[in-house]
Protein backbone atom coordinates (compact mmCIF):
# COMPACT_ATOMS: atom_id res chain seq x y z
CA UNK A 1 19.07 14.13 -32.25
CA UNK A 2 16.71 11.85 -34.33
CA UNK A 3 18.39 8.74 -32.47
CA UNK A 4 17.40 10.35 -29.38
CA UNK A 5 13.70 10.46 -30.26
CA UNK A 6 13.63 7.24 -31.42
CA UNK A 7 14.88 6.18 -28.37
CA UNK A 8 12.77 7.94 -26.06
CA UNK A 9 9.33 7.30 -28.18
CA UNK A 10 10.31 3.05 -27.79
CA UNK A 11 10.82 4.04 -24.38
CA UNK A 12 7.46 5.51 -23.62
CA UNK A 13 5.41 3.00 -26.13
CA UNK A 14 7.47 0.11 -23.82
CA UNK A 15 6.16 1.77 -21.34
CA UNK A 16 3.02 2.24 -22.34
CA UNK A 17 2.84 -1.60 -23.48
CA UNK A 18 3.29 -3.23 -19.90
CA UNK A 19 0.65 -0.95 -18.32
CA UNK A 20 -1.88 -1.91 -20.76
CA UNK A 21 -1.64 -5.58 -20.17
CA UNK A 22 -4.81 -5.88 -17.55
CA UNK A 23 -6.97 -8.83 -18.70
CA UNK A 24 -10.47 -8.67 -18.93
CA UNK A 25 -12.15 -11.94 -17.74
CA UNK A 26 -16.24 -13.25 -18.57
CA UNK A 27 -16.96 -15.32 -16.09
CA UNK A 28 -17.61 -19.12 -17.10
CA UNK A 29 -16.53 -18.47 -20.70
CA UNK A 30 -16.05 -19.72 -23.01
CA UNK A 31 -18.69 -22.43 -22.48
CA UNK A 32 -20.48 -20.80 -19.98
CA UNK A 33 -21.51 -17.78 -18.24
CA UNK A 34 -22.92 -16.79 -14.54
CA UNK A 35 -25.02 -20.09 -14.31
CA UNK A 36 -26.32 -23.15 -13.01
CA UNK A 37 -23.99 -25.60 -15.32
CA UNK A 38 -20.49 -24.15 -15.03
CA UNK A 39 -17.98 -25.42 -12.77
CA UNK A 40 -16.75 -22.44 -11.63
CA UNK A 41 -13.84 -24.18 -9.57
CA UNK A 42 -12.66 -24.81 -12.68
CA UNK A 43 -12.66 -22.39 -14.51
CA UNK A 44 -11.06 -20.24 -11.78
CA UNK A 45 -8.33 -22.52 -11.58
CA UNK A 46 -7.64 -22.43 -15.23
CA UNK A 47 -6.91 -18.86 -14.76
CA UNK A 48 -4.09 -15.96 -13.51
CA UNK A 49 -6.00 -13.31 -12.12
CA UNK A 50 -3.83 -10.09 -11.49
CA UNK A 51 -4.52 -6.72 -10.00
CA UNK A 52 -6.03 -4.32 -12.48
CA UNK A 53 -7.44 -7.58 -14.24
CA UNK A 54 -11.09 -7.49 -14.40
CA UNK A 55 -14.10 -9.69 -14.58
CA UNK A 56 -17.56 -9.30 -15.64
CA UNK A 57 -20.46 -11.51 -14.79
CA UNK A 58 -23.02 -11.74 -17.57
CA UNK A 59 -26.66 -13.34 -16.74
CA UNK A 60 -30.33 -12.54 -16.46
CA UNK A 61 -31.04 -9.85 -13.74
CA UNK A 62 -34.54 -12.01 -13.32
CA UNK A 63 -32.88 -15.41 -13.19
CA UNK A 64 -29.57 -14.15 -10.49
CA UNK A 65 -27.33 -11.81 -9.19
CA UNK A 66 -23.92 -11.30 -7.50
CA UNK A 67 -22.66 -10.95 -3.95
CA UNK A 68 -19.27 -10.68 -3.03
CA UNK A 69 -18.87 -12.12 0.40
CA UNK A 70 -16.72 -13.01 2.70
CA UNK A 71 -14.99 -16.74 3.17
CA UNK A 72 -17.20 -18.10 5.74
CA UNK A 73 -20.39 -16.74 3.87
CA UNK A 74 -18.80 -18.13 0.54
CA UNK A 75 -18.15 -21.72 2.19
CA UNK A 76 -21.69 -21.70 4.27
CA UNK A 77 -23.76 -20.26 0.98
CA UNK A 78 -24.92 -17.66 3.16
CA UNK A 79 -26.50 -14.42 1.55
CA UNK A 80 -27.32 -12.86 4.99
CA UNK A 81 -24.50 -9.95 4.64
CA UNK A 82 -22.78 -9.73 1.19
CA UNK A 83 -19.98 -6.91 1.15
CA UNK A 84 -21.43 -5.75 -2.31
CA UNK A 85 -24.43 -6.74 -4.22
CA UNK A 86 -24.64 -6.53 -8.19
CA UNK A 87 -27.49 -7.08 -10.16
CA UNK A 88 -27.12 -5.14 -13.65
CA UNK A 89 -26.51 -8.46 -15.78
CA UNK A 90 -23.31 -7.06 -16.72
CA UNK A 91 -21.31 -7.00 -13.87
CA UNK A 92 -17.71 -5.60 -14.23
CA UNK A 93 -15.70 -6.14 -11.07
CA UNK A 94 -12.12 -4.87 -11.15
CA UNK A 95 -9.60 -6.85 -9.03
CA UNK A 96 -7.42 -4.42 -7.69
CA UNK A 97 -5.16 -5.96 -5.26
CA UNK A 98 -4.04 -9.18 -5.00
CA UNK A 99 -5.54 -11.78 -2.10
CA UNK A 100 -9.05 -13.82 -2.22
CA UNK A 101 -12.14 -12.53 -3.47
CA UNK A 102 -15.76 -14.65 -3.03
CA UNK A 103 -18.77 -14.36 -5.42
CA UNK A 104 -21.77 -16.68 -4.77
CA UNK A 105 -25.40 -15.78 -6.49
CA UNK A 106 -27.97 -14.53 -3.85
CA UNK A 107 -31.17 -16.33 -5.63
CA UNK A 108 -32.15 -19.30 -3.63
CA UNK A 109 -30.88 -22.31 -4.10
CA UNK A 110 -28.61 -21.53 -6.54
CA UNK A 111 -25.07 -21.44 -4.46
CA UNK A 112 -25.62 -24.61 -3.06
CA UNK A 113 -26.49 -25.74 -6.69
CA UNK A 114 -22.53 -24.78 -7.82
CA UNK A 115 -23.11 -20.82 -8.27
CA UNK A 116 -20.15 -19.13 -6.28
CA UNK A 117 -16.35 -18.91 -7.81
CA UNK A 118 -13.50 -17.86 -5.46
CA UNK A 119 -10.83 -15.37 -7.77
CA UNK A 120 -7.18 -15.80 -6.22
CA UNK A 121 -5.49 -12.67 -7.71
CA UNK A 122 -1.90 -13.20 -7.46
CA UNK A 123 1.02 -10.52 -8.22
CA UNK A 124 1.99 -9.86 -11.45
CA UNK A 125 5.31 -11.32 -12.76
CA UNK A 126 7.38 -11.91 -15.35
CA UNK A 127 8.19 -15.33 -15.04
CA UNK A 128 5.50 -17.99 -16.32
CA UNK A 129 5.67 -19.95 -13.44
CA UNK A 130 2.52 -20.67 -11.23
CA UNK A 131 2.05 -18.11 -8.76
CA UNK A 132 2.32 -19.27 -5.15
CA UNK A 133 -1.16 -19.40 -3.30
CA UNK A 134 -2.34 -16.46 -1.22
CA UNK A 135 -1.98 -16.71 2.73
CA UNK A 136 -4.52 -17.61 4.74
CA UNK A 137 -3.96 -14.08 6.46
CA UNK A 138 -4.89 -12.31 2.90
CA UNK A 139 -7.82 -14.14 2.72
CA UNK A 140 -9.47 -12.72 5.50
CA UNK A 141 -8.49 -9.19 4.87
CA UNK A 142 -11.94 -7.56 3.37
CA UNK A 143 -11.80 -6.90 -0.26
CA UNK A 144 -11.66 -3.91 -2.30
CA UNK A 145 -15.59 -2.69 -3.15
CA UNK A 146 -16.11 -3.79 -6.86
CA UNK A 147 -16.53 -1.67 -9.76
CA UNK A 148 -20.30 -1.85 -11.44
CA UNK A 149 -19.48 0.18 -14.43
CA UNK A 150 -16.60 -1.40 -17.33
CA UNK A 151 -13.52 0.95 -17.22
CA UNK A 152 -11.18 -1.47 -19.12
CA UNK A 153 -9.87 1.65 -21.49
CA UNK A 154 -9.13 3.67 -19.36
CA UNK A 155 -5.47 2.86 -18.69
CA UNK A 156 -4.75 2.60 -22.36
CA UNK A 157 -6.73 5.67 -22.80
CA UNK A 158 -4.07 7.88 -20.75
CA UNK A 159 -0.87 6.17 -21.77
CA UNK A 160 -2.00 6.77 -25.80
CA UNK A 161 -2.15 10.17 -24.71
CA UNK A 162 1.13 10.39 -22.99
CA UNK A 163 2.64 8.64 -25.81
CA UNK A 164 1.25 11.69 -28.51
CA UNK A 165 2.23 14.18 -26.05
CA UNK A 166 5.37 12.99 -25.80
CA UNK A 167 5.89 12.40 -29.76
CA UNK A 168 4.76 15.80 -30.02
CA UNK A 169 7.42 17.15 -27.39
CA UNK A 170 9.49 15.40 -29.85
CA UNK A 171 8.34 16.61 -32.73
C-alpha cells in the first residue's frame, strides 16, 4: 500500500512538473529592455517561445508603449489600427497558441528607429532540436488578445494544490 502512494504522489508531482514549465520572457533582457538600442531581431531569434510562455515589456509609459499588430502594420510601421494597445510599463502578454505575433511601439518615430520584435511561438517538444518555422498561413491568422495583468503562478498555483489534495487522499 505505501508503494502505491509513492507511486501515485511521483506520478502527480511528474505531472505537476511538465505543466509548470511556461517561461516567462523580459523583453530585450538581459542588456536591454523595450527601447531604442536593442536589436530586437535578435534577441527574438535567440529565443523558443512556446504557448503558455509569457513576455513582459518593461519601459516608461511617458517615453512608449505597445501595439500588437498585424504583419503588414508590423512591416509598414504603421500604428493606424493595432489589435491591442498596452501602455502600463509593465506589460505581461501571454502567448497562448503557437503562430506569429507583432509588437511595434506606437510613439513616433520610434518603430522605424528598430522598436518592433516579431515572437514566433512554436509547439512545445521534447526534443532540443530547432523548431520548424511557422507557415505563412499561421501568420496571418489574428492573434490571441494579450494579457495586461502577470498571471505566471497561476498554473503552479493549481497543480500544488492538486498535488496536497492528492497526498492527502493518500494520507
Amino acid at each position: 500500500m505505501a508503494a502505491m502512494r509513492t507511486i501515485l504522489l511521483a506520478m502527480a508531482a511528474m505531472a505537476i512538473l511538465s505543466t509548470a514549465s511556461a517561461a516567462n520572457y523580459n523583453v530585450g533582457e538581459p542588456g536591454g529592455a523595450w527601447d531604442l538600442r536593442t536589436n530586437y531581431g535578435t534577441w527574438a531569434s535567440s529565443r523558443n517561445f512556446h504557448p503558455s510562455d509569457q513576455i513582459v515589456f518593461k519601459y516608461s509609459p511617458q517615453a512608449h508603449d505597445v501595439l500588437e499588430v498585424s504583419k503588414a502594420d508590423y512591416d509598414s510601421c504603421s500604428t493606424a489600427s493595432p489589435i491591442a494597445t498596452l501602455n502600463s510599463g509593465n506589460d505581461v502578454v501571454s502567448l497562448t497558441a503557437t503562430g506569429t505575433r507583432y509588437f511595434l511601439c506606437g510613439f513616433p518615430g520610434h518603430c522605424a528607429g528598430g522598436m518592433k520584435v516579431k515572437i514566433d511561438v512554436v509547439p512545445s517538444s521534447s526534443s532540443s532540436s530547432p523548431a520548424p518555422a511557422s507557415s505563412p498561413s499561421a501568420s496571418n491568422a489574428p492573434p490571441p488578445a494579450p494579457v495586461s495583468a502577470a498571471t505566471s503562478m497561476e498554473a503552479t498555483g493549481f497543480s500544488l494544490a492538486v498535488l496536497l489534495a492528492v497526498a492527502g487522499l493518500m494520507a
